[in-house]
N, C-alpha and C. Protein backbone atom coordinates (compact mmCIF):
# COMPACT_ATOMS: atom_id res chain seq x y z
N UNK A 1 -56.71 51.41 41.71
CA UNK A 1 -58.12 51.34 41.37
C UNK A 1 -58.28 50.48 40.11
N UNK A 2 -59.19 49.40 40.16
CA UNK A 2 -59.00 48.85 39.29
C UNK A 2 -60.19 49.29 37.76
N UNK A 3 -59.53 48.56 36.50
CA UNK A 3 -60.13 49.25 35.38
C UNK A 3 -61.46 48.54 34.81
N UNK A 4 -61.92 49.32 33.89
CA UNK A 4 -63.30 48.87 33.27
C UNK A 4 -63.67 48.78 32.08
N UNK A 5 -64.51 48.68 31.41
CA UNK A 5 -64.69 48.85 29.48
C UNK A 5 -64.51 50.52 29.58
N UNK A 6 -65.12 50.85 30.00
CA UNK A 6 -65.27 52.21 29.91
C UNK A 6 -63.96 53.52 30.77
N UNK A 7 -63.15 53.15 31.57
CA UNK A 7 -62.21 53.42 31.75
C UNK A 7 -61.37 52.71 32.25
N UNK A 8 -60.06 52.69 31.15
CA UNK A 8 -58.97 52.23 30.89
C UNK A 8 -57.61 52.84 30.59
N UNK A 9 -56.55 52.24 30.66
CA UNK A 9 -55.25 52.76 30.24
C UNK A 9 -55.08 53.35 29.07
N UNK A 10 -54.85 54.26 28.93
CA UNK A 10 -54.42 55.12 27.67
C UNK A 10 -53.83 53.90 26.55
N UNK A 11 -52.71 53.63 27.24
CA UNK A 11 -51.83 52.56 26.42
C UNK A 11 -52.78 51.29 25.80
N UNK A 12 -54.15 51.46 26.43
CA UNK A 12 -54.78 50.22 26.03
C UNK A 12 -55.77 50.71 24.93
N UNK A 13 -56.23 51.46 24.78
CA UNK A 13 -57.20 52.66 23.73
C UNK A 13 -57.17 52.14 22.38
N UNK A 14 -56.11 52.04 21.45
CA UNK A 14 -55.94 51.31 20.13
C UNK A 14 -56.20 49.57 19.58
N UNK A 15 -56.39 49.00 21.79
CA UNK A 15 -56.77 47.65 21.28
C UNK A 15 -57.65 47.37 20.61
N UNK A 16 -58.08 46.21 19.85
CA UNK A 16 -59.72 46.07 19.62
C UNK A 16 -60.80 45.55 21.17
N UNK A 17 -61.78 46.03 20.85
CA UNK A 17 -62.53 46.24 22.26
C UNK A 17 -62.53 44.53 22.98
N UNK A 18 -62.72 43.64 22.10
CA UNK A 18 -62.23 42.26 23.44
C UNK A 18 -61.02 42.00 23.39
N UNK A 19 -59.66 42.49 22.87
CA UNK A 19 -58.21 41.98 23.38
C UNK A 19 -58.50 43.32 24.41
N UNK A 20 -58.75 44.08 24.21
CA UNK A 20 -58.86 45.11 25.51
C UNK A 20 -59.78 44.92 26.73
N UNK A 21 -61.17 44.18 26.96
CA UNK A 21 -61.31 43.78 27.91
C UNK A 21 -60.44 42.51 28.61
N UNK A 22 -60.01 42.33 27.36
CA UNK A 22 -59.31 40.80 28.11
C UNK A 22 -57.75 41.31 28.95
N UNK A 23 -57.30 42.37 28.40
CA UNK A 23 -55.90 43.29 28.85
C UNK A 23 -56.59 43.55 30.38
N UNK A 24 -57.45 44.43 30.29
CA UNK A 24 -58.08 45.31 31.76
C UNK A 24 -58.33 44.07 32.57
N UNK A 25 -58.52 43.02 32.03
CA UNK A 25 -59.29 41.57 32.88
C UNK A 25 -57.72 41.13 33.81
N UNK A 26 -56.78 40.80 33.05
CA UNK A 26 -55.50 40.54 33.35
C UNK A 26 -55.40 41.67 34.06
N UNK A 27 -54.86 42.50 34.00
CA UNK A 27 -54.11 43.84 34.33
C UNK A 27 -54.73 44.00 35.80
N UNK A 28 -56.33 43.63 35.92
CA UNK A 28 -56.91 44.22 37.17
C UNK A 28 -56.36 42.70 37.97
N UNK A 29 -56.45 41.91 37.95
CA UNK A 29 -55.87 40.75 38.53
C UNK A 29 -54.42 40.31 38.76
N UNK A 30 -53.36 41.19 38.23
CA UNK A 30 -52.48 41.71 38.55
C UNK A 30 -52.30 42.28 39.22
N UNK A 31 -52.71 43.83 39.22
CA UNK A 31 -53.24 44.87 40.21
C UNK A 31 -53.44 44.16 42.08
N UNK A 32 -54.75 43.45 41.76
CA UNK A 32 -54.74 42.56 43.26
C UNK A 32 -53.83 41.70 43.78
N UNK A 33 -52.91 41.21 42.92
CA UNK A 33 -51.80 40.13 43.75
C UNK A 33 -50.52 41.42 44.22
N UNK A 34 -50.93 42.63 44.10
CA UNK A 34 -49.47 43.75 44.23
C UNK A 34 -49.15 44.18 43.09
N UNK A 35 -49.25 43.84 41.91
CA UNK A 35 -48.36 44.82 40.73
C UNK A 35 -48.36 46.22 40.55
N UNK A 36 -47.32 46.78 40.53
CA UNK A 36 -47.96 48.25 39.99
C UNK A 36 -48.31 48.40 39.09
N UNK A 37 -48.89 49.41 38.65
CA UNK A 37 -50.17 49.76 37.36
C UNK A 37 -48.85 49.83 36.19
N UNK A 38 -48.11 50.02 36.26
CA UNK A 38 -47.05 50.44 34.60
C UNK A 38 -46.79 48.79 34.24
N UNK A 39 -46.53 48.08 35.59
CA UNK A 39 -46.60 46.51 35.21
C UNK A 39 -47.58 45.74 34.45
N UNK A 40 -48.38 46.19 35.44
CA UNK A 40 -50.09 45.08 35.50
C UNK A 40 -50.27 45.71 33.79
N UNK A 41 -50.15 46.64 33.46
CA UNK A 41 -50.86 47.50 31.66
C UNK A 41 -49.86 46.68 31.16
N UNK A 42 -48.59 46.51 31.38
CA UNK A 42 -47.33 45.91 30.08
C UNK A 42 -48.10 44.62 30.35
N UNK A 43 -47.49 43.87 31.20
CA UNK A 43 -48.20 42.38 31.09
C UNK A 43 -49.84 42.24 30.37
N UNK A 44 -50.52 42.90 30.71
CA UNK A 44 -51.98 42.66 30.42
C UNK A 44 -52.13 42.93 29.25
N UNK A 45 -51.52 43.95 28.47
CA UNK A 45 -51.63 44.02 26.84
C UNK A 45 -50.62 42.86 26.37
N UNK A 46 -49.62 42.38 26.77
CA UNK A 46 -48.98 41.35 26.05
C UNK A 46 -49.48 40.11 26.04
N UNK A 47 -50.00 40.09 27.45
CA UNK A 47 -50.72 38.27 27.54
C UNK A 47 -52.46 38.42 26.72
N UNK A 48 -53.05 39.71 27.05
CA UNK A 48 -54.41 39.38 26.00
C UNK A 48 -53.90 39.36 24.28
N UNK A 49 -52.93 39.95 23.89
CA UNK A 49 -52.28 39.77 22.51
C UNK A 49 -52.37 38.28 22.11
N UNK A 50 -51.42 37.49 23.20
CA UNK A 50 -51.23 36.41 22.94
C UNK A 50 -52.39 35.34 23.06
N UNK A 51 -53.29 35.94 23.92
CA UNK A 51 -54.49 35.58 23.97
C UNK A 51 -55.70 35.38 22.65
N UNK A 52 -55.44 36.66 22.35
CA UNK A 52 -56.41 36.77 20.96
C UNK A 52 -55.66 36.13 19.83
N UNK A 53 -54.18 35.75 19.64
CA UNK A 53 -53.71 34.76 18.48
C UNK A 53 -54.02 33.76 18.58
N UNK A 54 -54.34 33.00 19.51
CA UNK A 54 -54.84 31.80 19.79
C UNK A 54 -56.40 31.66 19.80
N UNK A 55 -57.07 32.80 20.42
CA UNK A 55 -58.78 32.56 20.37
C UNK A 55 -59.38 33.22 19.57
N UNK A 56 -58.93 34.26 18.58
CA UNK A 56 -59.50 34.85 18.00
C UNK A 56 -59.64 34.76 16.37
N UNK A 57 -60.36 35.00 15.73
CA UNK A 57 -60.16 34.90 14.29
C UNK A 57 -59.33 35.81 13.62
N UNK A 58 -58.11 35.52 12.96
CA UNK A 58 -57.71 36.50 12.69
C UNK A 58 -56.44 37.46 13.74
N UNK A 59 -56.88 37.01 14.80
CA UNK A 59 -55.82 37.00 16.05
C UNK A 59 -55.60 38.59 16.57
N UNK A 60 -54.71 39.44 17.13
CA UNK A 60 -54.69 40.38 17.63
C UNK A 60 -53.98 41.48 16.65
N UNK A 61 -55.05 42.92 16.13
CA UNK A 61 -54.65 43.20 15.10
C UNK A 61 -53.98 44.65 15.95
């Protein structure tokens, strides 16, 4: 089932709220090519991380 702003991975809870939509954004698009959910959450918090060092001010805290 895929995730939303409003429900999300536990593991994702401490992000700041756009590296965390951007995690659930990845993670659910993972999800659809086959990943399982323990995957699609590791990948999706590491690539929006790397995401927000590059687009964000201040980068992923």
């Amino acid at each position: 089932m895929p995730w939303t702003d409003e429900r999300y991975p536990a593991a994702m809870r401490r992000l700041p709220p756009r590296v965390r939509q951007k995690a659930v954004e990845i993670a659910n698009a993972l999800l659809a090519e086959g990943s399982d959910d323990g995957k699609a959450i590791r990948i999706g918090i590491a690539k929006a991380k790397e995401w927000a060092r590059r687009q964000l001010p201040g980068g992923a805290r």
